[in-house]
Structures are given as structure tokens and as C-alpha cells.
PDB file of N, CA and C in Angstrom:
ATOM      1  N   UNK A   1      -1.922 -12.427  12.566  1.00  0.00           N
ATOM      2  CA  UNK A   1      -2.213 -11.578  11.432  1.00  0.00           C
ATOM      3  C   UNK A   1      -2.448 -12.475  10.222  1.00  0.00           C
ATOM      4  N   UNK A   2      -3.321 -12.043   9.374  1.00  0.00           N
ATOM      5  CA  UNK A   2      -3.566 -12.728   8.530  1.00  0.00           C
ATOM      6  C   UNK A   2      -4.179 -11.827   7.000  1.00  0.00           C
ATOM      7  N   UNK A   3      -3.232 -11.826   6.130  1.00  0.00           N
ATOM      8  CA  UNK A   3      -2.931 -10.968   4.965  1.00  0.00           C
ATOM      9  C   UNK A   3      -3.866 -10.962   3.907  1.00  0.00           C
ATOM     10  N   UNK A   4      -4.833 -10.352   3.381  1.00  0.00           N
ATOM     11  CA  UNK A   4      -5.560 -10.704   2.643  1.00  0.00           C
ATOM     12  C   UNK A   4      -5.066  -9.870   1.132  1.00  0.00           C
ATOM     13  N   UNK A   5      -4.780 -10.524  -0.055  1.00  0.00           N
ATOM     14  CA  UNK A   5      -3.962  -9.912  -1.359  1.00  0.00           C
ATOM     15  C   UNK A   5      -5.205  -8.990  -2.026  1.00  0.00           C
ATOM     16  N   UNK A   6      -4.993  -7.794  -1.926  1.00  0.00           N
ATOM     17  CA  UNK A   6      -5.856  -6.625  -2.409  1.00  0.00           C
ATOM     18  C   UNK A   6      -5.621  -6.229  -3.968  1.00  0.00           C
ATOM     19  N   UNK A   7      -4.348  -6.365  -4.386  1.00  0.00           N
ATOM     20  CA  UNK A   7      -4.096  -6.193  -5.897  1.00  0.00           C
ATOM     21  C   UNK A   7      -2.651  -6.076  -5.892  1.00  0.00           C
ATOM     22  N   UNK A   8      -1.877  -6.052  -7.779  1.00  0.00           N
ATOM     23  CA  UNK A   8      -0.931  -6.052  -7.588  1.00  0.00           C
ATOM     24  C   UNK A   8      -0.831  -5.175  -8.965  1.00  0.00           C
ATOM     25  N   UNK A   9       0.283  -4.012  -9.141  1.00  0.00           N
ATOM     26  CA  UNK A   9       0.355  -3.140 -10.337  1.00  0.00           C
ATOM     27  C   UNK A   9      -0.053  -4.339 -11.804  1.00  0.00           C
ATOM     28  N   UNK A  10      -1.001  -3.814 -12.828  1.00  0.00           N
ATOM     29  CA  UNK A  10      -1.055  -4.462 -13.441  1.00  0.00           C
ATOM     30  C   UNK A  10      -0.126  -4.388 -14.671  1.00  0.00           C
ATOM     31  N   UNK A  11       0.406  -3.330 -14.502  1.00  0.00           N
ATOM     32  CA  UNK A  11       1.618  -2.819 -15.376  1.00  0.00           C
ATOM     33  C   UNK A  11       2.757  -2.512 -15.169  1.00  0.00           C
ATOM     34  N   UNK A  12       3.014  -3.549 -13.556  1.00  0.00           N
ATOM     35  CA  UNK A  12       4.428  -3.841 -13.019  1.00  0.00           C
ATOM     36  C   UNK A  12       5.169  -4.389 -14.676  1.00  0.00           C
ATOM     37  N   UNK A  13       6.565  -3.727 -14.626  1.00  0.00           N
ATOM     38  CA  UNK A  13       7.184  -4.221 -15.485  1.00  0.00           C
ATOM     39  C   UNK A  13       7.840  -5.746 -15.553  1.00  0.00           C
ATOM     40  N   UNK A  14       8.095  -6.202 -14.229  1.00  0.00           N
ATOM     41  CA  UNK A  14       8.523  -7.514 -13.950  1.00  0.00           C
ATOM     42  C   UNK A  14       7.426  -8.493 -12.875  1.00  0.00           C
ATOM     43  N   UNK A  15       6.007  -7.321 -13.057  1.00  0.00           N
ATOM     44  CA  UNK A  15       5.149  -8.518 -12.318  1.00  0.00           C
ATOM     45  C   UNK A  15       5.292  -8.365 -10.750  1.00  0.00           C
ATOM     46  N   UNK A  16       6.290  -7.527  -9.980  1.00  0.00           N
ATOM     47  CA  UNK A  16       6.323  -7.964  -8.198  1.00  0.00           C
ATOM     48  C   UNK A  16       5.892  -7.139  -7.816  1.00  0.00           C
ATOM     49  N   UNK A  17       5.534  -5.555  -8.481  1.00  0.00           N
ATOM     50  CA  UNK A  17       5.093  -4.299  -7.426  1.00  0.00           C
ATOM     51  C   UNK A  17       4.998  -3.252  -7.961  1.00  0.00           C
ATOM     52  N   UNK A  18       4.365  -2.164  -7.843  1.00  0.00           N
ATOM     53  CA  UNK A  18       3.226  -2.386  -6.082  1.00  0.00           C
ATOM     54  C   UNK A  18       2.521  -3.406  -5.736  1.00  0.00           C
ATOM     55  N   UNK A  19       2.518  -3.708  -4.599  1.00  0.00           N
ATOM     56  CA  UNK A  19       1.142  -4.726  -4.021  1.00  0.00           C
ATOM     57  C   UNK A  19       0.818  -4.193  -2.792  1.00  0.00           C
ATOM     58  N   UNK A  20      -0.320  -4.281  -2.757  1.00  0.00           N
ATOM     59  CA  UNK A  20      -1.552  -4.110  -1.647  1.00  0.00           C
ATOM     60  C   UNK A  20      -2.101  -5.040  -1.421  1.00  0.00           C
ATOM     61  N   UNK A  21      -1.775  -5.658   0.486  1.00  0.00           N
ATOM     62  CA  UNK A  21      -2.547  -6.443   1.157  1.00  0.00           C
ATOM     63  C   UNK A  21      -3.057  -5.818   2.172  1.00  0.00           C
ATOM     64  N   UNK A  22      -4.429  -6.334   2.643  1.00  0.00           N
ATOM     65  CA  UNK A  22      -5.140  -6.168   4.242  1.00  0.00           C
ATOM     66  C   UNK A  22      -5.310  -6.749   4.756  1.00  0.00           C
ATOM     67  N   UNK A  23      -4.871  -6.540   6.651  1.00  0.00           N
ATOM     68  CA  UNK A  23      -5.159  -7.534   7.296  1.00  0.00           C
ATOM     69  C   UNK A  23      -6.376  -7.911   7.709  1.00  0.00           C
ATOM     70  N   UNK A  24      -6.234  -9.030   7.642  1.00  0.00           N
ATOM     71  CA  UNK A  24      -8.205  -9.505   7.851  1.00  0.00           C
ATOM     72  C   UNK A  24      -8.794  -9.417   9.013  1.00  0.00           C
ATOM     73  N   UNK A  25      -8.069  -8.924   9.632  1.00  0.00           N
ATOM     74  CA  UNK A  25      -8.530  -8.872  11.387  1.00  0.00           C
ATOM     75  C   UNK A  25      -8.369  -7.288  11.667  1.00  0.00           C
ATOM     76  N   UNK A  26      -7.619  -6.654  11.330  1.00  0.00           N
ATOM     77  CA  UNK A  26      -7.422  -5.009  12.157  1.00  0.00           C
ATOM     78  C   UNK A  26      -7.907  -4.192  10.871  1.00  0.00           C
ATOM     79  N   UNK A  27      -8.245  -4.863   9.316  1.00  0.00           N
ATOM     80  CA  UNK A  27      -7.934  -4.081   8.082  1.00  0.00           C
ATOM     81  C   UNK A  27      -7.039  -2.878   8.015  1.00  0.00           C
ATOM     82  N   UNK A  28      -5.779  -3.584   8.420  1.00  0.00           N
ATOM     83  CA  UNK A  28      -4.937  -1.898   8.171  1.00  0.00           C
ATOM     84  C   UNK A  28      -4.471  -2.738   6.908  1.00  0.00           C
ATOM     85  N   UNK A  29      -3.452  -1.664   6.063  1.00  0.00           N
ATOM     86  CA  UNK A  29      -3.377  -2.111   4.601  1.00  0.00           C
ATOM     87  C   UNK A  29      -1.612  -2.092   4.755  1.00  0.00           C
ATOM     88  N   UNK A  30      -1.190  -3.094   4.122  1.00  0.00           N
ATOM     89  CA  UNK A  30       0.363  -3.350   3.947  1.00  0.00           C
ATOM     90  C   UNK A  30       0.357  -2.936   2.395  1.00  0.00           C
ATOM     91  N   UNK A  31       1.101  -1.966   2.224  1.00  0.00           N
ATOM     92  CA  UNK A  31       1.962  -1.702   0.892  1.00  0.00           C
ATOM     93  C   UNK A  31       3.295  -1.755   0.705  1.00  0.00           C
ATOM     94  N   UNK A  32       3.410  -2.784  -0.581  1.00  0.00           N
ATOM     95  CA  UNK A  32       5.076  -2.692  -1.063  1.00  0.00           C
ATOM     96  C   UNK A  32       5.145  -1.545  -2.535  1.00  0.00           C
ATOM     97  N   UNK A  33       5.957  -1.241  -2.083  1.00  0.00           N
ATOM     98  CA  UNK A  33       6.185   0.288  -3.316  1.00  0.00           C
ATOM     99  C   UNK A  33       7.641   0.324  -3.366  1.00  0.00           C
ATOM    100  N   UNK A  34       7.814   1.635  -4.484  1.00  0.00           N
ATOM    101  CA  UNK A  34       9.087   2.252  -4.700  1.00  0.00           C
ATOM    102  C   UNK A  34       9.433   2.583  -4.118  1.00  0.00           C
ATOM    103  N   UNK A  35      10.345   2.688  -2.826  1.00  0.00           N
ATOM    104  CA  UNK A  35      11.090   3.579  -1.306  1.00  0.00           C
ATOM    105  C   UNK A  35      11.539   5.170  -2.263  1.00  0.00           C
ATOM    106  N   UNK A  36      10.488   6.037  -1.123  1.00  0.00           N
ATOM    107  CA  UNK A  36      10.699   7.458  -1.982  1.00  0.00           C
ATOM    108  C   UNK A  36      11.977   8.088  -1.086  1.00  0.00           C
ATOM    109  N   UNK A  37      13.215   7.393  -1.770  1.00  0.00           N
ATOM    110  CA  UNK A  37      14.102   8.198  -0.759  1.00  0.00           C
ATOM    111  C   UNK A  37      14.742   9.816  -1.582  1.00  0.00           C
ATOM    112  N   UNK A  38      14.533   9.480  -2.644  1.00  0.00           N
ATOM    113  CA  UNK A  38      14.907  10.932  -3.169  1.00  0.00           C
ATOM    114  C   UNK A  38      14.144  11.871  -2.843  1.00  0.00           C
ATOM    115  N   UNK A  39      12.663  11.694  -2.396  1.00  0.00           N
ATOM    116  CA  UNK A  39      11.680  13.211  -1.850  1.00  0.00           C
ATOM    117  C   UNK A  39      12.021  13.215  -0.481  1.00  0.00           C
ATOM    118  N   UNK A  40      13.116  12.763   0.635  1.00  0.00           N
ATOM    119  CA  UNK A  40      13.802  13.305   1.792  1.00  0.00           C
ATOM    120  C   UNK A  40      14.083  14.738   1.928  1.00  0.00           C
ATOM    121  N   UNK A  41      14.767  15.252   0.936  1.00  0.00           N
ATOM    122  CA  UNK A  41      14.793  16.848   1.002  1.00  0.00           C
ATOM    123  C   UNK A  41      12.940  17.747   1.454  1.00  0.00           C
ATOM    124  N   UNK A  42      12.110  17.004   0.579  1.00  0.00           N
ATOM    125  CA  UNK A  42      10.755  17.635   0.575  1.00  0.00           C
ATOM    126  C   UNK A  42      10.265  17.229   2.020  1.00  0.00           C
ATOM    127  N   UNK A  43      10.108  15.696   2.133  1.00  0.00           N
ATOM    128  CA  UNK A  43       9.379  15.342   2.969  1.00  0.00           C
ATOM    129  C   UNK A  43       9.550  15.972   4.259  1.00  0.00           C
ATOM    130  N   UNK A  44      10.992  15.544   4.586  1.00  0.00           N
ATOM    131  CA  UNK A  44      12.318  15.498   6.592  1.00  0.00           C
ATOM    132  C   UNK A  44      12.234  14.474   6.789  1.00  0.00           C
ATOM    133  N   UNK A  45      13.244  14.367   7.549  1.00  0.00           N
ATOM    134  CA  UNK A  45      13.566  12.806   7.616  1.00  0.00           C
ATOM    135  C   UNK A  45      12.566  11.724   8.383  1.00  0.00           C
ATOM    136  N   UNK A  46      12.738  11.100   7.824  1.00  0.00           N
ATOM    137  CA  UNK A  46      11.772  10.126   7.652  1.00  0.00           C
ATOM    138  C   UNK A  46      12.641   9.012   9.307  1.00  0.00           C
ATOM    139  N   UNK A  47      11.815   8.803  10.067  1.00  0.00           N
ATOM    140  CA  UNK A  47      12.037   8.084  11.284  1.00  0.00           C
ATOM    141  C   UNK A  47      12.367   6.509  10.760  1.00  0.00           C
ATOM    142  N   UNK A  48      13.429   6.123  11.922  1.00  0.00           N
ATOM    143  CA  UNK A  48      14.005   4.955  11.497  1.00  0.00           C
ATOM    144  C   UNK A  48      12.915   4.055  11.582  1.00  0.00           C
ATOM    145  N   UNK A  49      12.800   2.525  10.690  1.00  0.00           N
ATOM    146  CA  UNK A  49      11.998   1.561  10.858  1.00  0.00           C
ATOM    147  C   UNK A  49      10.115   2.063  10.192  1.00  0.00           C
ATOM    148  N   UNK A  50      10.909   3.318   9.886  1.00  0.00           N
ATOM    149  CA  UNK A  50       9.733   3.500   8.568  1.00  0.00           C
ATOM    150  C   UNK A  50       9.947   4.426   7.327  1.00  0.00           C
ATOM    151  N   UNK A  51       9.199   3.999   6.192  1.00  0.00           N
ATOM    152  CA  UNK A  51       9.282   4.692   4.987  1.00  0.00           C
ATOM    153  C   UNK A  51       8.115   4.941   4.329  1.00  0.00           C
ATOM    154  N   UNK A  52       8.588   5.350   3.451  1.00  0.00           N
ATOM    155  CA  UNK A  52       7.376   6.426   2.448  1.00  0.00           C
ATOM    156  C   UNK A  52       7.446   5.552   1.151  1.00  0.00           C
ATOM    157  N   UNK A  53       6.466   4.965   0.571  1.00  0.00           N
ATOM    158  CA  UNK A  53       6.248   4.345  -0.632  1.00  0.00           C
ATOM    159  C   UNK A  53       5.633   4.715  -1.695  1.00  0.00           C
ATOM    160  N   UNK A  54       5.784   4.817  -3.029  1.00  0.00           N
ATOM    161  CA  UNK A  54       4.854   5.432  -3.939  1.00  0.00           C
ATOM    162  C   UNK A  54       4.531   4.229  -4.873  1.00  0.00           C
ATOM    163  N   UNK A  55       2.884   4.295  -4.724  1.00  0.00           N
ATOM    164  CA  UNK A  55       2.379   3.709  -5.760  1.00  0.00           C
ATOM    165  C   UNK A  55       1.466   4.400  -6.688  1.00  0.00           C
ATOM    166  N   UNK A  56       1.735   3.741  -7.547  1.00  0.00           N
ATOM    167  CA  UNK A  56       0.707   4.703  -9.144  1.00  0.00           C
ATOM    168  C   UNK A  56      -0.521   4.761  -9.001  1.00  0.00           C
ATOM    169  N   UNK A  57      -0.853   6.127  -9.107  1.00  0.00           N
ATOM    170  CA  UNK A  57      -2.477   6.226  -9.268  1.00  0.00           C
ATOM    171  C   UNK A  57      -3.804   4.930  -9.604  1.00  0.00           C
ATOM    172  N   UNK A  58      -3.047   4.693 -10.845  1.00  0.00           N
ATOM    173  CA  UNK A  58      -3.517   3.197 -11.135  1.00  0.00           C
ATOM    174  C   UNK A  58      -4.190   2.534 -10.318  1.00  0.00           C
ATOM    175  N   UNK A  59      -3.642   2.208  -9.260  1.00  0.00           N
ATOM    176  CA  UNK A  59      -3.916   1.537  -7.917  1.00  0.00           C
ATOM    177  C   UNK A  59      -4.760   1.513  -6.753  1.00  0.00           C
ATOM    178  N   UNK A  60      -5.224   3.016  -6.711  1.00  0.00           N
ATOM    179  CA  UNK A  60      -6.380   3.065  -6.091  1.00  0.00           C
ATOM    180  C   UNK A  60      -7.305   2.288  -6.136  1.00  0.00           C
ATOM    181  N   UNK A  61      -7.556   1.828  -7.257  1.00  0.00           N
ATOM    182  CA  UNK A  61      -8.967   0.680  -7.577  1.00  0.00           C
ATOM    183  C   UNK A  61      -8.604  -0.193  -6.551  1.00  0.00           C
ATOM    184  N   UNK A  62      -7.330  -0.634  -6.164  1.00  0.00           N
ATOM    185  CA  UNK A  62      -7.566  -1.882  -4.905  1.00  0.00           C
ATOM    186  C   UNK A  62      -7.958  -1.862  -3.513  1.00  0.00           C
ATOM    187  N   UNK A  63      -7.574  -0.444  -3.054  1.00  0.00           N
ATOM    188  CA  UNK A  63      -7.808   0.190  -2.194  1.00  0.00           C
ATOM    189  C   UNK A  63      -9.484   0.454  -1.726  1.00  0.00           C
ATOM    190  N   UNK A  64      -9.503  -0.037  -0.015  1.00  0.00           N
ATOM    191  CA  UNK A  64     -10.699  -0.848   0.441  1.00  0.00           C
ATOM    192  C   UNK A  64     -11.957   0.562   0.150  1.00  0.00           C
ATOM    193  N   UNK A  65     -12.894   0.747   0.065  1.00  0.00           N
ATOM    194  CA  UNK A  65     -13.527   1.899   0.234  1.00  0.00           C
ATOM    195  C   UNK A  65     -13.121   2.801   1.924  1.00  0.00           C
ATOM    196  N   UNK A  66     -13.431   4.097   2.080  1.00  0.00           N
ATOM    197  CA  UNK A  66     -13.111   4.714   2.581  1.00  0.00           C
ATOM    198  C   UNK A  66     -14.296   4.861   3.875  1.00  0.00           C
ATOM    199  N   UNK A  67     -15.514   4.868   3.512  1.00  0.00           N
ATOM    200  CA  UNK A  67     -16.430   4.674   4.869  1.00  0.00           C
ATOM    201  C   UNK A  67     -16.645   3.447   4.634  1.00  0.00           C
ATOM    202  N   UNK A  68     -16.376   3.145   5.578  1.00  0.00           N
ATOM    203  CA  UNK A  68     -16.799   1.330   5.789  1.00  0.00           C
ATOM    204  C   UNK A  68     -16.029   0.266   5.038  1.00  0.00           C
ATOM    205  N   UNK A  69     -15.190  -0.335   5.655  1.00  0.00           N
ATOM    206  CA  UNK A  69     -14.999  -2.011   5.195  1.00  0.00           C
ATOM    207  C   UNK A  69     -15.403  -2.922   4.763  1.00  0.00           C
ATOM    208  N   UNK A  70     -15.605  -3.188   2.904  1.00  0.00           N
ATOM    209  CA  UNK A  70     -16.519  -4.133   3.010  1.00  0.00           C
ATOM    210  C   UNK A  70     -16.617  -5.612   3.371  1.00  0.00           C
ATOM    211  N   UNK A  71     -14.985  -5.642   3.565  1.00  0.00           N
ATOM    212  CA  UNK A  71     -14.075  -6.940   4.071  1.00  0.00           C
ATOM    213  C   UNK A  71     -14.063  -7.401   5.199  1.00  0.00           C
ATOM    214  N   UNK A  72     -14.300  -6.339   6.072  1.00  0.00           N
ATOM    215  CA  UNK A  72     -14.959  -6.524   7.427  1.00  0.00           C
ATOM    216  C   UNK A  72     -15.809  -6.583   7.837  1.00  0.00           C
ATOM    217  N   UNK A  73     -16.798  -6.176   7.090  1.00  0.00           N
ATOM    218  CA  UNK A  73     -18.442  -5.775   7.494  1.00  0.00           C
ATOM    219  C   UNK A  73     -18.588  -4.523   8.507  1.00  0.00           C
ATOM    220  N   UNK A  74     -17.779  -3.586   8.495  1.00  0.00           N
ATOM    221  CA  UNK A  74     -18.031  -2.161   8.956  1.00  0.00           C
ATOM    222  C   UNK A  74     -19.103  -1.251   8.493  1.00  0.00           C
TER     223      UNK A  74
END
């Protein structure tokens, strides 16, 4: 696997997150976010060895286009 850095909140208060990477080989997208454990009541429980992350609207801009990869050449 090999991580390619997609963006990072530009109005992180301390600079570490959100961040959005893709992998350069499968382009699935790794996000680090806020762990939404207080929307458990809304969501149901959330399965072990995964979570729900929220990042700010803001952020979309890093996010790859939706038909086609342009990182991949899809």
C-alpha cells in the first residue's frame, strides 16, 4: 500500500486533523477525523474494529472526483 496525502483541515486548530489520504494502487481513501461516538444512540452500534469519523464540510475540496479517478487514470 502506498498512501498518497490528499489534504489536511486548513483550519485544524493544532494543525493534525482531519486528513485525507489515497491509496495509490486500490484509490480507496483513508480518513483521520473526530470518532463520532456520541451519534451511537442515532447511528447503532457501530461493529468492532470500525468507526464513524466526521470531517468538516470544508473538506470535500480534497476529496478525489466522483466519476473517475484522476489519480488513477479511471
Amino acid at each position: 500500500m502506498s498512501l498518497e496525502f490528499l489534504g489536511k483541515d486548513p483550519d485544524s486548530p493544532n494543525g493534525g486533523s482531519p486528513t485525507i489520504w489515497q491509496d495509490s494502487e486500490t484509490g480507496d481513501l483513508w480518513i483521520q477525523g473526530w470518532a463520532a461516538q456520541d451519534l451511537v444512540a442515532e447511528i447503532g452500534k457501530i461493529p468492532d474494529g470500525e468507526a464513524v469519523v466526521r470531517i468538516p464540510r470544508r473538506m470535500l475540496q480534497f476529496l478525489p472526483e466522483v466519476n473517475g479517478d484522476l489519480r488513477r487514470g479511471d
